[in-house]
N, C-alpha and C. Protein backbone atom coordinates (compact mmCIF):
# COMPACT_ATOMS: atom_id res chain seq x y z
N UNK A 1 0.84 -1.20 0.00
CA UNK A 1 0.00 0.00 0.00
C UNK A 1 0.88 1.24 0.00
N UNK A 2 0.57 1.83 -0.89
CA UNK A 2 0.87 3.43 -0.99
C UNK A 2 0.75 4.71 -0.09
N UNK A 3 1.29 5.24 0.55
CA UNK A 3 0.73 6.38 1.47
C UNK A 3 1.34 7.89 0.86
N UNK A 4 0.18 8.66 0.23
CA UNK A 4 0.71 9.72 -0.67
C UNK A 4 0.25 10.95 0.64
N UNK A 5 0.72 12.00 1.45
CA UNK A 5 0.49 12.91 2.02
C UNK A 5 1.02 14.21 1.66
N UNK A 6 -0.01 15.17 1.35
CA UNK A 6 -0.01 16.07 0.71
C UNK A 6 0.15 17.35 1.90
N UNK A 7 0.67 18.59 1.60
CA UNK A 7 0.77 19.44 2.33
C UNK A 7 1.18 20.84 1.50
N UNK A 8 0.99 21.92 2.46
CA UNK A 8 1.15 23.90 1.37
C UNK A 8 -0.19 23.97 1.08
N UNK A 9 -1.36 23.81 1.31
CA UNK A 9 -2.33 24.73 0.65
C UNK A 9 -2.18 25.37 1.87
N UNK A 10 -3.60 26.38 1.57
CA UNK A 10 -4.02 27.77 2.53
C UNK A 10 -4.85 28.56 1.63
N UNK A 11 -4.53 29.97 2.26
CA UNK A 11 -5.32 31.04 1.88
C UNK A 11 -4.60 31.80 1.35
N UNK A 12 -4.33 32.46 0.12
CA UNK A 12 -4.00 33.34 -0.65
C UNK A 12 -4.42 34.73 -1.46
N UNK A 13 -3.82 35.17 -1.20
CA UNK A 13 -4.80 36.47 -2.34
C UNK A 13 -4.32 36.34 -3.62
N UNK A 14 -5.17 36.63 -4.36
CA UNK A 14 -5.08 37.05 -5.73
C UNK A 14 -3.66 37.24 -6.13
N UNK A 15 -3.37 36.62 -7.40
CA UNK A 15 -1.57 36.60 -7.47
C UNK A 15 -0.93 36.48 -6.52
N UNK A 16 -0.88 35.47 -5.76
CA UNK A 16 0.13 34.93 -4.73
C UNK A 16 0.27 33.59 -4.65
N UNK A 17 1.26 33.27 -4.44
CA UNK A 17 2.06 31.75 -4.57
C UNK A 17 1.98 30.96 -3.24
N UNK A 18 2.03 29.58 -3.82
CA UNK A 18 1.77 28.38 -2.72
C UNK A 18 2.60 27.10 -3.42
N UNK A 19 3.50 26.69 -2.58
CA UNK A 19 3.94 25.46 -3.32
C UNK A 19 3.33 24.24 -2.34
N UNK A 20 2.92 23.35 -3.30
CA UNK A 20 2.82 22.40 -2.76
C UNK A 20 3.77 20.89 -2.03
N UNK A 21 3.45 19.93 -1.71
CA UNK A 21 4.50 19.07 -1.49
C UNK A 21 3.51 17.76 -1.39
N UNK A 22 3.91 16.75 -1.93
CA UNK A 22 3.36 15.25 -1.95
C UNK A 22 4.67 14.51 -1.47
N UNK A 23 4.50 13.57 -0.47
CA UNK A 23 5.49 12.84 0.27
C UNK A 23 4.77 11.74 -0.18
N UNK A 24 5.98 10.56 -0.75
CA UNK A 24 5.45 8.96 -0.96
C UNK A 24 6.11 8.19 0.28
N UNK A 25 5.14 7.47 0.83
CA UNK A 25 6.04 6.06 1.36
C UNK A 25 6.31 5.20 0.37
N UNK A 26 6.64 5.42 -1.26
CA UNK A 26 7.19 4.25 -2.13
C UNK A 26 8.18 4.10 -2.38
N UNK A 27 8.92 2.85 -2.02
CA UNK A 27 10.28 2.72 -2.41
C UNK A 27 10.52 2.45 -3.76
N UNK A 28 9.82 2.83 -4.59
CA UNK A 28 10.07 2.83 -6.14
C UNK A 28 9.13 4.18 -6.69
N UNK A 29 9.92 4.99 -5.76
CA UNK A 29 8.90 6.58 -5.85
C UNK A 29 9.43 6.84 -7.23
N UNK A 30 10.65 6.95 -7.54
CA UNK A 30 11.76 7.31 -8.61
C UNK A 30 10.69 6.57 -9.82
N UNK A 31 10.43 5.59 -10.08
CA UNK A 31 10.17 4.51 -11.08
C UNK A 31 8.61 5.22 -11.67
N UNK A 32 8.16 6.10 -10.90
CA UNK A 32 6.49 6.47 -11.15
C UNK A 32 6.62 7.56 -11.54
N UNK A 33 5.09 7.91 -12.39
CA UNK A 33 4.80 8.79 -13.20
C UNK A 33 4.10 9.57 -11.75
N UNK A 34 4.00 10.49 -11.74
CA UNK A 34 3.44 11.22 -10.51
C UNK A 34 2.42 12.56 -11.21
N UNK A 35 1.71 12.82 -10.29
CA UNK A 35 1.27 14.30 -10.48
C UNK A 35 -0.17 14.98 -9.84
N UNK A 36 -0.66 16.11 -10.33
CA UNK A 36 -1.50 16.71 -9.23
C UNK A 36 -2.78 16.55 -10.23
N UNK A 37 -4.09 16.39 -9.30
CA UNK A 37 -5.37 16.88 -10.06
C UNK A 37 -5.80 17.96 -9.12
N UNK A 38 -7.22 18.81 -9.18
CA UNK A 38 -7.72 19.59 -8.47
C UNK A 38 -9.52 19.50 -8.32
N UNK A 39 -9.76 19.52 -7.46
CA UNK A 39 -11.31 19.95 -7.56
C UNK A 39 -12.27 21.02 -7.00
N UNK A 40 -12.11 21.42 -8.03
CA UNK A 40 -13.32 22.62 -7.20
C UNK A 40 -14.75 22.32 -6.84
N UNK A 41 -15.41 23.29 -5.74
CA UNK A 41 -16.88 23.19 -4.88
C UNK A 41 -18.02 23.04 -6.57
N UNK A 42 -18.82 22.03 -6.24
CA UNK A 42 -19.50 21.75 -7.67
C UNK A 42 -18.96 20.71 -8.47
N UNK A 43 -17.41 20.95 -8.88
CA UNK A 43 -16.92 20.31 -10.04
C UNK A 43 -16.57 19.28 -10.34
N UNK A 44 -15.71 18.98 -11.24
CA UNK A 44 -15.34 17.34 -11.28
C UNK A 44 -13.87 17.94 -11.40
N UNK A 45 -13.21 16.51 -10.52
CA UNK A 45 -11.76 16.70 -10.69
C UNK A 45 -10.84 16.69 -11.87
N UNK A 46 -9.72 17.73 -12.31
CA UNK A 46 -9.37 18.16 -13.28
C UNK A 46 -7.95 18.13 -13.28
N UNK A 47 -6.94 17.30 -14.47
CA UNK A 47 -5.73 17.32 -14.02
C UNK A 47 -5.45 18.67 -14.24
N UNK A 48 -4.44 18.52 -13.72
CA UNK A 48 -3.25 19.93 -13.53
C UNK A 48 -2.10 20.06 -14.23
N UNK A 49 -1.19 18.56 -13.38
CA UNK A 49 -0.01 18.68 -13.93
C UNK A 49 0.77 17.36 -13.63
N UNK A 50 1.67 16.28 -14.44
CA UNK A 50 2.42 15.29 -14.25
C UNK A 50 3.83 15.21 -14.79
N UNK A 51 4.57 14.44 -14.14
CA UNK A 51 5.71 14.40 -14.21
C UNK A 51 6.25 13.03 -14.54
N UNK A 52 7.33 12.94 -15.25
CA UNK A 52 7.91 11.47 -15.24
C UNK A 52 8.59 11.03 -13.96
N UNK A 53 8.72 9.75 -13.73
CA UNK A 53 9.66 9.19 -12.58
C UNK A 53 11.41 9.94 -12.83
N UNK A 54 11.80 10.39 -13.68
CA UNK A 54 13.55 11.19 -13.57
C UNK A 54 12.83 12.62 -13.74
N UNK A 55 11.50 12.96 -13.70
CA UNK A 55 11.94 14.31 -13.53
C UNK A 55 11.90 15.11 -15.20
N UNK A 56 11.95 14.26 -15.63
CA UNK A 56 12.67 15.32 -17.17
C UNK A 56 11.81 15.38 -17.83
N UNK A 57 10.40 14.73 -17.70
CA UNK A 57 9.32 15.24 -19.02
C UNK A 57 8.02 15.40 -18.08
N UNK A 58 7.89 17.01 -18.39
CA UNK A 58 6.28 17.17 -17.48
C UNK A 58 5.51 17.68 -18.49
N UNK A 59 4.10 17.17 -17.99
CA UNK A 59 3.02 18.11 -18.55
C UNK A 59 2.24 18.75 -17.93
N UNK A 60 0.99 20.14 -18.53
CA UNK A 60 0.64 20.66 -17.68
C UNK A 60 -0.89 20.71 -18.28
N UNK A 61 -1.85 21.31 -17.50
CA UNK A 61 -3.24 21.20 -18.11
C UNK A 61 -2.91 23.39 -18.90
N UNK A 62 -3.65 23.28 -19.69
CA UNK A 62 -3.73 24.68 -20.66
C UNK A 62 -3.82 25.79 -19.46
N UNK A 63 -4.44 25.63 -18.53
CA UNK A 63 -4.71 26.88 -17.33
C UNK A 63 -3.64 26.56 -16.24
N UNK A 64 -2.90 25.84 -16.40
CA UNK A 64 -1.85 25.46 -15.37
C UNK A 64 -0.34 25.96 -16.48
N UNK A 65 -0.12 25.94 -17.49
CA UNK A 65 1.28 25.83 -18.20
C UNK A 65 1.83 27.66 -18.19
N UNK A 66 3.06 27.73 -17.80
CA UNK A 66 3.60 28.99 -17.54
C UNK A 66 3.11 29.27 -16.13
N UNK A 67 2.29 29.15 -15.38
CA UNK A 67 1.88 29.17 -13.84
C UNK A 67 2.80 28.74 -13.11
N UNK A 68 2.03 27.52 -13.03
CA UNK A 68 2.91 26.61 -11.95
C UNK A 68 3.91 25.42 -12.79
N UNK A 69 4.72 25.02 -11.68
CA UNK A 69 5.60 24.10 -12.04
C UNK A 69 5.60 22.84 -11.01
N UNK A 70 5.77 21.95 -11.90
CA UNK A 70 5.80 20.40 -11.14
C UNK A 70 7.35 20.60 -11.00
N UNK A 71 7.88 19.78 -9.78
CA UNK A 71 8.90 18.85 -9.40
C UNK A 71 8.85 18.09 -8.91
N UNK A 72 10.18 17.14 -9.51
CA UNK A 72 10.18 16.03 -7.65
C UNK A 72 11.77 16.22 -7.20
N UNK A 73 11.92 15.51 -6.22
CA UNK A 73 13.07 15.35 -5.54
C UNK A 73 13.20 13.55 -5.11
N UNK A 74 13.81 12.33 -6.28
CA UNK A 74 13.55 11.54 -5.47
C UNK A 74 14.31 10.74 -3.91
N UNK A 75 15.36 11.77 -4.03
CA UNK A 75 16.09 11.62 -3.01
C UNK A 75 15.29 11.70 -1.80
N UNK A 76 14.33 12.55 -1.81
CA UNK A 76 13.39 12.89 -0.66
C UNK A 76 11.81 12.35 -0.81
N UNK A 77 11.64 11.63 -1.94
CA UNK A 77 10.38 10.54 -2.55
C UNK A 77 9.54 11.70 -2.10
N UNK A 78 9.80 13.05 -2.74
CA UNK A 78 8.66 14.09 -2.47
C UNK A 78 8.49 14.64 -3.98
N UNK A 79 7.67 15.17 -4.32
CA UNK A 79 6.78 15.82 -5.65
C UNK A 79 6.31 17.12 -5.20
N UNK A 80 6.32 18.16 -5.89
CA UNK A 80 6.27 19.79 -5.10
C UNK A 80 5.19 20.44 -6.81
N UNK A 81 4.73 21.23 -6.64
CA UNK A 81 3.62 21.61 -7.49
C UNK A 81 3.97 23.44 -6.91
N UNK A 82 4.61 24.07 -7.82
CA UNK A 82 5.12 25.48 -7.73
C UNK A 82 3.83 26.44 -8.26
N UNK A 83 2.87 27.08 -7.59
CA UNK A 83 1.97 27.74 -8.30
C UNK A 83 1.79 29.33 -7.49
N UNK A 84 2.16 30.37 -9.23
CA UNK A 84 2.48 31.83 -8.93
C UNK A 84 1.40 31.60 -9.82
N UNK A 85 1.40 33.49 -9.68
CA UNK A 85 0.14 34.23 -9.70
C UNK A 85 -1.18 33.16 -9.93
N UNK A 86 -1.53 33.18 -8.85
CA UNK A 86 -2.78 32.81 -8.69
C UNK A 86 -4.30 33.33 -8.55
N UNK A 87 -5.17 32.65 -9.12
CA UNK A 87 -6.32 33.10 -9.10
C UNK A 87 -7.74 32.92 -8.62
N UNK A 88 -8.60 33.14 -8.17
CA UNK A 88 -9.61 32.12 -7.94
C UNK A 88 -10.19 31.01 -8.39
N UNK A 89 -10.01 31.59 -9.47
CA UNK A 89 -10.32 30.39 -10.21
C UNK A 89 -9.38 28.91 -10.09
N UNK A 90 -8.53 29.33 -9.47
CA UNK A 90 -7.60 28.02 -8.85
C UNK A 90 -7.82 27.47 -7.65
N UNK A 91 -9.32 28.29 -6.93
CA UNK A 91 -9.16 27.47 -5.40
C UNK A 91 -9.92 26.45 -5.94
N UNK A 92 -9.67 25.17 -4.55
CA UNK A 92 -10.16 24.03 -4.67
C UNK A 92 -9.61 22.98 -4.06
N UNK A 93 -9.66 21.80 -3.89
CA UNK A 93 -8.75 20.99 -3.15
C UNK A 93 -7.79 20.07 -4.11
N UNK A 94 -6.41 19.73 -3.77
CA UNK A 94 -5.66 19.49 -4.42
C UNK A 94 -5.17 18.53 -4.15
N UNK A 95 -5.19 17.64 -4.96
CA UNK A 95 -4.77 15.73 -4.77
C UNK A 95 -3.67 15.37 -5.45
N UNK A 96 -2.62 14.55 -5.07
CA UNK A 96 -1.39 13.92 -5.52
C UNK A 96 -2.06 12.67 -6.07
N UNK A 97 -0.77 12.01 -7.25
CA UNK A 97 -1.60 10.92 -7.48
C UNK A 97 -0.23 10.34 -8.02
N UNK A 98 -0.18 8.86 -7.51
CA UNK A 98 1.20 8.10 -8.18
C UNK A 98 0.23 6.76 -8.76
N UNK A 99 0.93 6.84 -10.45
CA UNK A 99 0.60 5.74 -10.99
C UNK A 99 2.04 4.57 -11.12
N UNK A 100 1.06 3.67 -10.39
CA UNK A 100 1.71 2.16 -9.97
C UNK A 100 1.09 1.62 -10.81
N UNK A 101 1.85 0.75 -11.56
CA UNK A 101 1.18 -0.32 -12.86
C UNK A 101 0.06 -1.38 -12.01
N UNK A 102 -0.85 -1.32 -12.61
CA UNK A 102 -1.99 -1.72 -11.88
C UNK A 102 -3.00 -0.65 -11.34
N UNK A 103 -2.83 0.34 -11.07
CA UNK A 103 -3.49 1.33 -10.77
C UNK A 103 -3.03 2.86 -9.95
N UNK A 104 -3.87 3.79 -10.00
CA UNK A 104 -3.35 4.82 -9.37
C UNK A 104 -3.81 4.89 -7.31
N UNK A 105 -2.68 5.96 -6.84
CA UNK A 105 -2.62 5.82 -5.45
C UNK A 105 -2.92 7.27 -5.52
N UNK A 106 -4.00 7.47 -4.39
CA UNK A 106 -4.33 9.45 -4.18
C UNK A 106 -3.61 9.46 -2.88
N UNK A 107 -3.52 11.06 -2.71
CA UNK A 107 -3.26 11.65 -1.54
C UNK A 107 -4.76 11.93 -0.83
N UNK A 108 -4.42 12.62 0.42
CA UNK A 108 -5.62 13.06 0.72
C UNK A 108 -6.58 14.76 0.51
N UNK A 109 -5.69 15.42 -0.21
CA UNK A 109 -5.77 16.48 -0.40
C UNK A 109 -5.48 17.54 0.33
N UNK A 110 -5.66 18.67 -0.40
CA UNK A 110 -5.21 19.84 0.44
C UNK A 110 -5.78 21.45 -0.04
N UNK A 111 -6.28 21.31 0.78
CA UNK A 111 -7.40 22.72 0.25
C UNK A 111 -6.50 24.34 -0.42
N UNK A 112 -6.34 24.78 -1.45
CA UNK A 112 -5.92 25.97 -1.80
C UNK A 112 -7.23 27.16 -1.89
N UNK A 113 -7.43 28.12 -1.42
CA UNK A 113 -8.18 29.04 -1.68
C UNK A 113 -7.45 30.50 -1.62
N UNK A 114 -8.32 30.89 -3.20
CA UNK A 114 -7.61 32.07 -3.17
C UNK A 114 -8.66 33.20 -3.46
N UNK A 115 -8.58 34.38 -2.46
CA UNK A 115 -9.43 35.26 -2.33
C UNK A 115 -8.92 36.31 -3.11
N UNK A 116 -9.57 37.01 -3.82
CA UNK A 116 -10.20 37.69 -4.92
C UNK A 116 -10.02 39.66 -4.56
């Protein structure tokens, strides 16, 4: 079993930054595709942004690219989600997600809200 714990949301104003952080207990954290979805009050959850297991090829969703930035560190089996100027339209709660062949592992989320 996977234990993904997520941490950095809060409260923000308008254009202001929050990085996130996803901690794996996987000892083959390195080997996984990783990355963030979001959901807002109402909505359905929406990716954001993923990363390869070395790090070197990310993608981002169209309202996320030039914003924020994915990393990981697997020395520290942590994944970090860099997000400047922000908007409301970005609050919502924010989930890690590692795909393990066989299926994906969530975090538990982490609420970002950003006031206007």
């Amino acid at each position: 079993q996977v234990q993904l714990v997520e941490s950095g949301g809060g409260l923000v104003q308008t254009g202001g930054s929050l990085r996130l952080s996803c901690v794996s207990s996987s000892r083959t954290f390195s080997d996984r595709v990783m990355g963030w979805f979001r959901q807002a009050p109402g909505k359905e959850r929406e990716f954001v942004a993923a990363i390869s297991g070395d790090g070197g090829t990310t993608l981002y969703a169209d309202n996320a690219r030039g914003r924020f930035t994915i990393s990981r560190d697997n020395a520290k089996r942590t994944m970090y989600l860099q997000m400047d100027s922000l908007n409301p339209e970005d609050t919502g709660v924010y989930y890690c997600y590692a795909d393990h062949s066989g299926g994906l592992y969530w975090g538990q989320g982490t609420q970002v809200t950003v006031s206007s």
